[in-house]
C-alpha atoms as a PDB file:
ATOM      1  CA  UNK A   1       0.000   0.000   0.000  1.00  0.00           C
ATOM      2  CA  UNK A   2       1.586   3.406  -1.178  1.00  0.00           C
ATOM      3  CA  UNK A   3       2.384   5.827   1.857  1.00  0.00           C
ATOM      4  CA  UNK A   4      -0.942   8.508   2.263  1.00  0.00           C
ATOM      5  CA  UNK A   5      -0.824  12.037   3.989  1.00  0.00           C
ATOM      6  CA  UNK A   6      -1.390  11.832   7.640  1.00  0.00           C
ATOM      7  CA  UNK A   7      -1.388  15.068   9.958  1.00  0.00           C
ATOM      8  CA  UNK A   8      -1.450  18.668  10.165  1.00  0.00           C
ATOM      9  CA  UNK A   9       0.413  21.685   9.765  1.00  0.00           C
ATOM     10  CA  UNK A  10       0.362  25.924   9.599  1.00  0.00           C
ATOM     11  CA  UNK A  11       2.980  27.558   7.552  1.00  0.00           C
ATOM     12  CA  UNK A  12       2.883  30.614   6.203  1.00  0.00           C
ATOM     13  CA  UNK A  13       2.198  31.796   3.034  1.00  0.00           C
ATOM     14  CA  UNK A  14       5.415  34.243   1.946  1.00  0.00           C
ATOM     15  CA  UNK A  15       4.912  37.513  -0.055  1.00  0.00           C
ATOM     16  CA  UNK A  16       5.164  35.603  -3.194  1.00  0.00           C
ATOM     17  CA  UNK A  17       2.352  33.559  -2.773  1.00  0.00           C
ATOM     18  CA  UNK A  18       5.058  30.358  -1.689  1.00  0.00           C
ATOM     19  CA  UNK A  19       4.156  28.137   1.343  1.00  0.00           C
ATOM     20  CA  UNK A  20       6.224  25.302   2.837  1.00  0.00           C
ATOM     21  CA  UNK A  21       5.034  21.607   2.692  1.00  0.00           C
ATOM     22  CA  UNK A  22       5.373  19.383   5.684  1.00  0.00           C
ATOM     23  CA  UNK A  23       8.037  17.248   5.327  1.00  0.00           C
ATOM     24  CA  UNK A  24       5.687  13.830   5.707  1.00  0.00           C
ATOM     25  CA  UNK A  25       3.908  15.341   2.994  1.00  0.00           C
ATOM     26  CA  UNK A  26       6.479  16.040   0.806  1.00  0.00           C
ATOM     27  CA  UNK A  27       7.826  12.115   1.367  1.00  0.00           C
ATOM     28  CA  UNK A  28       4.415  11.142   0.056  1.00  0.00           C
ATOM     29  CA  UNK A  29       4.799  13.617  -3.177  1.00  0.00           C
ATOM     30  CA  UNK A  30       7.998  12.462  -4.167  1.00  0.00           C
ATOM     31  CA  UNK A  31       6.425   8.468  -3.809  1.00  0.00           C
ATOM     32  CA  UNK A  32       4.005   9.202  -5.782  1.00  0.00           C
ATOM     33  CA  UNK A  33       5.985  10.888  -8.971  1.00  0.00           C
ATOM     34  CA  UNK A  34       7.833   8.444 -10.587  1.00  0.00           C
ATOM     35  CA  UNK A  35       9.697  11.686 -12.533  1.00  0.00           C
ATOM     36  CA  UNK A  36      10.789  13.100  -9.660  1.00  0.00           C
ATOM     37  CA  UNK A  37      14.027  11.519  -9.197  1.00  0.00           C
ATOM     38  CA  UNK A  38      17.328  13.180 -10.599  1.00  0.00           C
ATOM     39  CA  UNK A  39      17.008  16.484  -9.299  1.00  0.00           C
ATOM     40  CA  UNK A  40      13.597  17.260  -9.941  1.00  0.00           C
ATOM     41  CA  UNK A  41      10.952  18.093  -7.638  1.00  0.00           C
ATOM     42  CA  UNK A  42       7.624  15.834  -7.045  1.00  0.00           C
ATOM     43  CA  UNK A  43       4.815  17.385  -8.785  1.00  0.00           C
ATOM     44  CA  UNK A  44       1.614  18.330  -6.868  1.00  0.00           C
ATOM     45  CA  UNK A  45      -1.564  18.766  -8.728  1.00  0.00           C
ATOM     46  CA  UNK A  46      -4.132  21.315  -6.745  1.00  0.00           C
ATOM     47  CA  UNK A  47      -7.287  20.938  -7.647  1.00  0.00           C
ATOM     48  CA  UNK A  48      -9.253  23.913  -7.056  1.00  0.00           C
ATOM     49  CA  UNK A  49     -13.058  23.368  -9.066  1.00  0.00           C
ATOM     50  CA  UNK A  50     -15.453  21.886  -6.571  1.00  0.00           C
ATOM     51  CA  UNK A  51     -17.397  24.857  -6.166  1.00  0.00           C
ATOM     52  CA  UNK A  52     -18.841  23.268  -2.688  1.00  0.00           C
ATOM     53  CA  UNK A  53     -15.517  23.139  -1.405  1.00  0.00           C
ATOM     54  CA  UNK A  54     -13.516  25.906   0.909  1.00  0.00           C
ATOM     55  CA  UNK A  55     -10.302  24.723   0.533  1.00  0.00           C
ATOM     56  CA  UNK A  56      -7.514  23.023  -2.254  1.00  0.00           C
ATOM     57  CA  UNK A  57      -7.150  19.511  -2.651  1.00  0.00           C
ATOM     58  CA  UNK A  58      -3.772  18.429  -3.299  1.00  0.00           C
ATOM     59  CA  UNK A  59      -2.661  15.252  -5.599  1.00  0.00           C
ATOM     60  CA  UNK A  60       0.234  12.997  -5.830  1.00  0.00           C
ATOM     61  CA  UNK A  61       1.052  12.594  -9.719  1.00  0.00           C
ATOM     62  CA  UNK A  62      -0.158   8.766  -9.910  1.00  0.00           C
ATOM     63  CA  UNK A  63      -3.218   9.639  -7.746  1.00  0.00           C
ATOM     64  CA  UNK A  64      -4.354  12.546 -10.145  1.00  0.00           C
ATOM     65  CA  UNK A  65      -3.292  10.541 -13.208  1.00  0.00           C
ATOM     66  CA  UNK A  66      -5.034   7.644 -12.291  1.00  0.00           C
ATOM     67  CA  UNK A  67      -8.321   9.788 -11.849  1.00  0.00           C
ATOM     68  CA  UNK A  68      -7.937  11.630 -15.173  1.00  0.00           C
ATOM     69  CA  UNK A  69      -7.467   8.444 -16.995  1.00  0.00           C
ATOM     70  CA  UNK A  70     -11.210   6.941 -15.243  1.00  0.00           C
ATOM     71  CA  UNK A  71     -12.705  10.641 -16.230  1.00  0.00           C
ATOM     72  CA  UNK A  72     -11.218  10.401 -19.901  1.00  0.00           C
ATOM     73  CA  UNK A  73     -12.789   6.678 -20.258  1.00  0.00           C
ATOM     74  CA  UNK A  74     -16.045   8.216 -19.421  1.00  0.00           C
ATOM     75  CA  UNK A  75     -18.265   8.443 -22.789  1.00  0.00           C
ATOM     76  CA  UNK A  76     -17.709  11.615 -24.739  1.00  0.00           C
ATOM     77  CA  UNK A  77     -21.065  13.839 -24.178  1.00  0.00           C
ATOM     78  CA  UNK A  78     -21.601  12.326 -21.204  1.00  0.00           C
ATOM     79  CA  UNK A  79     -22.612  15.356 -18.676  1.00  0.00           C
ATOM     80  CA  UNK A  80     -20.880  13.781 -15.926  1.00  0.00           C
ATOM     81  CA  UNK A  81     -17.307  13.690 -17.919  1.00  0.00           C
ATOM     82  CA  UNK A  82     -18.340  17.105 -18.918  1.00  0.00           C
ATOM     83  CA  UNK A  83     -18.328  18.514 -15.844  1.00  0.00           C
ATOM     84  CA  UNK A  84     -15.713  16.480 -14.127  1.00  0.00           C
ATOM     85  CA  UNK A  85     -13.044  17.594 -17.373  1.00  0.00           C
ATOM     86  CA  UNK A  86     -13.837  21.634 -16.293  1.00  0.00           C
ATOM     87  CA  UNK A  87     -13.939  21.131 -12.491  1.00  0.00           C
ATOM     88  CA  UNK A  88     -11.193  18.627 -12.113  1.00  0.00           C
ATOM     89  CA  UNK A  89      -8.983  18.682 -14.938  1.00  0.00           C
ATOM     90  CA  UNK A  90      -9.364  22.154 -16.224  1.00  0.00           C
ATOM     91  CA  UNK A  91      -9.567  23.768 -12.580  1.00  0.00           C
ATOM     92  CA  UNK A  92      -6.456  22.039 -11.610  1.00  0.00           C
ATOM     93  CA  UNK A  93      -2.483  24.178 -11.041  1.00  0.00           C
ATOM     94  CA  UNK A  94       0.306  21.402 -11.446  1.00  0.00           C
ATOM     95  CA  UNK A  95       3.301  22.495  -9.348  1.00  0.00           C
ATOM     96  CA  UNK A  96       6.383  21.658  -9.106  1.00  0.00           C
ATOM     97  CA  UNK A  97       7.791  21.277  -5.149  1.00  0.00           C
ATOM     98  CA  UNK A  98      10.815  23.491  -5.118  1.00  0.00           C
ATOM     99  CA  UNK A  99      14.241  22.278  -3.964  1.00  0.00           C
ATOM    100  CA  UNK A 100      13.947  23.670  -0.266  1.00  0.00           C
ATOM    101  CA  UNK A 101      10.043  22.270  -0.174  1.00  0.00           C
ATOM    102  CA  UNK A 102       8.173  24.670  -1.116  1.00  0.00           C
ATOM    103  CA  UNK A 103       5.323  25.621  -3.358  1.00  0.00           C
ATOM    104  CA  UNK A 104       4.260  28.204  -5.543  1.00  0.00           C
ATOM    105  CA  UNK A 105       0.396  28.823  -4.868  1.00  0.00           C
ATOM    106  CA  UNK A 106      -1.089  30.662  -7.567  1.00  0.00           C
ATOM    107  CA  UNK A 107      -3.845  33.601  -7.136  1.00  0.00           C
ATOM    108  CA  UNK A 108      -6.394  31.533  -8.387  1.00  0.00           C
ATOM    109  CA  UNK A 109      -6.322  28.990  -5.665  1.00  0.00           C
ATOM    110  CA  UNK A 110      -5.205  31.131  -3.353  1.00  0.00           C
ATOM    111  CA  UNK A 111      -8.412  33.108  -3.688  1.00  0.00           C
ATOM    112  CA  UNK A 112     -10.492  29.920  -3.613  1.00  0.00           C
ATOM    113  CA  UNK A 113      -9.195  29.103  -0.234  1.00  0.00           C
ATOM    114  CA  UNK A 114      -9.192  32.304   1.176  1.00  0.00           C
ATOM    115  CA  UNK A 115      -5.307  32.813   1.509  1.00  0.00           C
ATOM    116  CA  UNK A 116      -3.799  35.920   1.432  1.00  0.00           C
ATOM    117  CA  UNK A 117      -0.192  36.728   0.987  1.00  0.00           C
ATOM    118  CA  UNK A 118       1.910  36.717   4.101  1.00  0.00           C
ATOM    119  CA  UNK A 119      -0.985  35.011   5.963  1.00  0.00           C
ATOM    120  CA  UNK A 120      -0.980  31.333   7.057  1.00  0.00           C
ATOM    121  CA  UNK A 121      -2.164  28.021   5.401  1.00  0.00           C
ATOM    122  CA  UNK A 122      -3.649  24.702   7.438  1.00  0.00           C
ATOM    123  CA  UNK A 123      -2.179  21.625   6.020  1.00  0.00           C
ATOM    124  CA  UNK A 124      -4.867  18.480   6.387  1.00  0.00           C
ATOM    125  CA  UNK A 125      -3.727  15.324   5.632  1.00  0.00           C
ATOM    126  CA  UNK A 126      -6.687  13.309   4.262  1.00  0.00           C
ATOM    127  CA  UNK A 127      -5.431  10.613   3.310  1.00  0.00           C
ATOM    128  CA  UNK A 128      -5.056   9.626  -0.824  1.00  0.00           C
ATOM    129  CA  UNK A 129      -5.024  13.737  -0.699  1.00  0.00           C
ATOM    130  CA  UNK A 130      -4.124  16.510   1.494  1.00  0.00           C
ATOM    131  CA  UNK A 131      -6.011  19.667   2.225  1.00  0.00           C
ATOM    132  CA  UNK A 132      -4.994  23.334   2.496  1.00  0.00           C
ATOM    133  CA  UNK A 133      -7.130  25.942   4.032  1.00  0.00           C
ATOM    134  CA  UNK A 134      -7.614  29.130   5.380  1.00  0.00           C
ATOM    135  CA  UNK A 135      -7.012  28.669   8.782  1.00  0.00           C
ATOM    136  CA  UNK A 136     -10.064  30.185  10.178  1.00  0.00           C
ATOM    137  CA  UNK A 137     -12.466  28.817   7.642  1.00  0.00           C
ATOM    138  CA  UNK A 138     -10.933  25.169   8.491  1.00  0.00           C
ATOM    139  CA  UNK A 139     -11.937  26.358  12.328  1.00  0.00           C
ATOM    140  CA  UNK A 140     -15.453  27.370  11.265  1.00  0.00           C
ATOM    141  CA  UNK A 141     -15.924  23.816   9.098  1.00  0.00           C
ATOM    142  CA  UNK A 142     -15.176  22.078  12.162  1.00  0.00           C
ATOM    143  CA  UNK A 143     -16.985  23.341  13.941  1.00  0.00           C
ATOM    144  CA  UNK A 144     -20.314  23.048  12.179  1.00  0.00           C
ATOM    145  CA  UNK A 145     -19.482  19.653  11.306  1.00  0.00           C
ATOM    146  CA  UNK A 146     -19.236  17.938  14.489  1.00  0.00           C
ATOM    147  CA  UNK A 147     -20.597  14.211  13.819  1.00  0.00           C
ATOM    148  CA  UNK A 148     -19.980  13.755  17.292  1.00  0.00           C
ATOM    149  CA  UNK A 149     -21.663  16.651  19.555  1.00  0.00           C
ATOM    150  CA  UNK A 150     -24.546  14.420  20.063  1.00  0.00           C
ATOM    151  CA  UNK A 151     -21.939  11.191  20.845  1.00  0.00           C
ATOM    152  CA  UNK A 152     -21.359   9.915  24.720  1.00  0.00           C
ATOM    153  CA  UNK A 153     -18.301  10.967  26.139  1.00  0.00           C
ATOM    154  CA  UNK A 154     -17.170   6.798  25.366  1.00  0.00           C
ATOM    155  CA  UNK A 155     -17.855   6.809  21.792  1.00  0.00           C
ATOM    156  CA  UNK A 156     -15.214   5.609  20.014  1.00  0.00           C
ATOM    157  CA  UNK A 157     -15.143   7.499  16.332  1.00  0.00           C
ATOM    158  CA  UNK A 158     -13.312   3.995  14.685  1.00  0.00           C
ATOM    159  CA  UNK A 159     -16.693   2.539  14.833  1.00  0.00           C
ATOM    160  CA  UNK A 160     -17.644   4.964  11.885  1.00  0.00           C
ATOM    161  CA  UNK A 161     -15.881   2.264   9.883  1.00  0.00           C
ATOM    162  CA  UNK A 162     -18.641  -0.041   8.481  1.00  0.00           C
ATOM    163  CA  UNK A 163     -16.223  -3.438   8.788  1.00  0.00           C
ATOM    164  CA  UNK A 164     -19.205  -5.678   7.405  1.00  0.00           C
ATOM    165  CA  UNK A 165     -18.574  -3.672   3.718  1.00  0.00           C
ATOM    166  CA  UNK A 166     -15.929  -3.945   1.470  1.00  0.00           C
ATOM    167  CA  UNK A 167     -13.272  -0.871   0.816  1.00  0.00           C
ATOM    168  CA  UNK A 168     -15.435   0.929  -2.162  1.00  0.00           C
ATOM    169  CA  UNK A 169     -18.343  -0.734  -1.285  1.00  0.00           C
ATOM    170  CA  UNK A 170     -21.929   0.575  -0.974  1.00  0.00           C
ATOM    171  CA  UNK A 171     -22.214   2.296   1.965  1.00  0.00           C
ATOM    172  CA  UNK A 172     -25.533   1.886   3.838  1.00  0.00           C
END
């Protein structure tokens, strides 16, 4: 099983619009881009169409190539593909992570997350992506997402895993 982004982090976003990964994150980058060995940096792909979402999702190379190639086998017309190809592909900044691990965040996403230059970023791992978000919006999120408020004091959250379903399966 490839390595996936774990953890947290708040760096700040420089004058230039460049923010530092976390190191574990940067591990996972470099993984996940085959072409990144011999001097050149991993390749992120930010993803920043999904007009429901607050923040940037971040891609390995493989993992973004490997979801372009299931939206390009999608039929041609097909509404879905359509709007996948302009949200996903076409609303997507490929990077490359700069020699002292650092990134160059355009103004585009920067201004769908809410970032503003010398400000900070919160890094979310999430998993097969990570997450970067105004800091105070991630706050907010959290806040009014709380699965749990309602949960006794003894509830533990790993029972949210359905184990009678396979990985990708329904869910009920």
């Amino acid at each position: 099983m490839p390595e996936i982004f774990t953890g947290e982090g708040l760096h700040k976003v420089d004058g230039k619009g460049r923010v530092s990964i976390p190191a574990g994150f940067r591990r996972v980058l470099e993984d996940g881009d085959p072409e990144s060995k011999g001097g050149k940096g991993p390749r992120v792909y930010i993803v920043y169409g999904d007009p429901r979402k607050p923040y940037l999702e971040c891609y390995t190379a493989a993992a973004y190539q490997a979801i372009a190639a299931q939206i390009l086998a999608m039929p041609l017309g097909d509404r879905h593909r359509r709007y996948l190809q302009t949200n996903f592909l076409g609303k997507t900044h490929t990077a490359e992570v700069e020699p002292d691990g650092r990134l160059v965040l355009p103004q585009k996403a920067r201004d769908k997350a809410g970032l503003d230059l010398n400000s900070e970023a919160y890094f979310l791992g999430a998993g097969d992506v990570f997450q970067i978000w105004n800091p105070d919006r991630h706050a907010e999120a959290e806040a009014e997402a709380d699965l749990l408020a309602d949960a006794p004091p003894d509830f533990d959250m790993l029972s949210l895993i359905h184990l009678d379903r396979p990985p990708g399966g329904p869910r009920s």
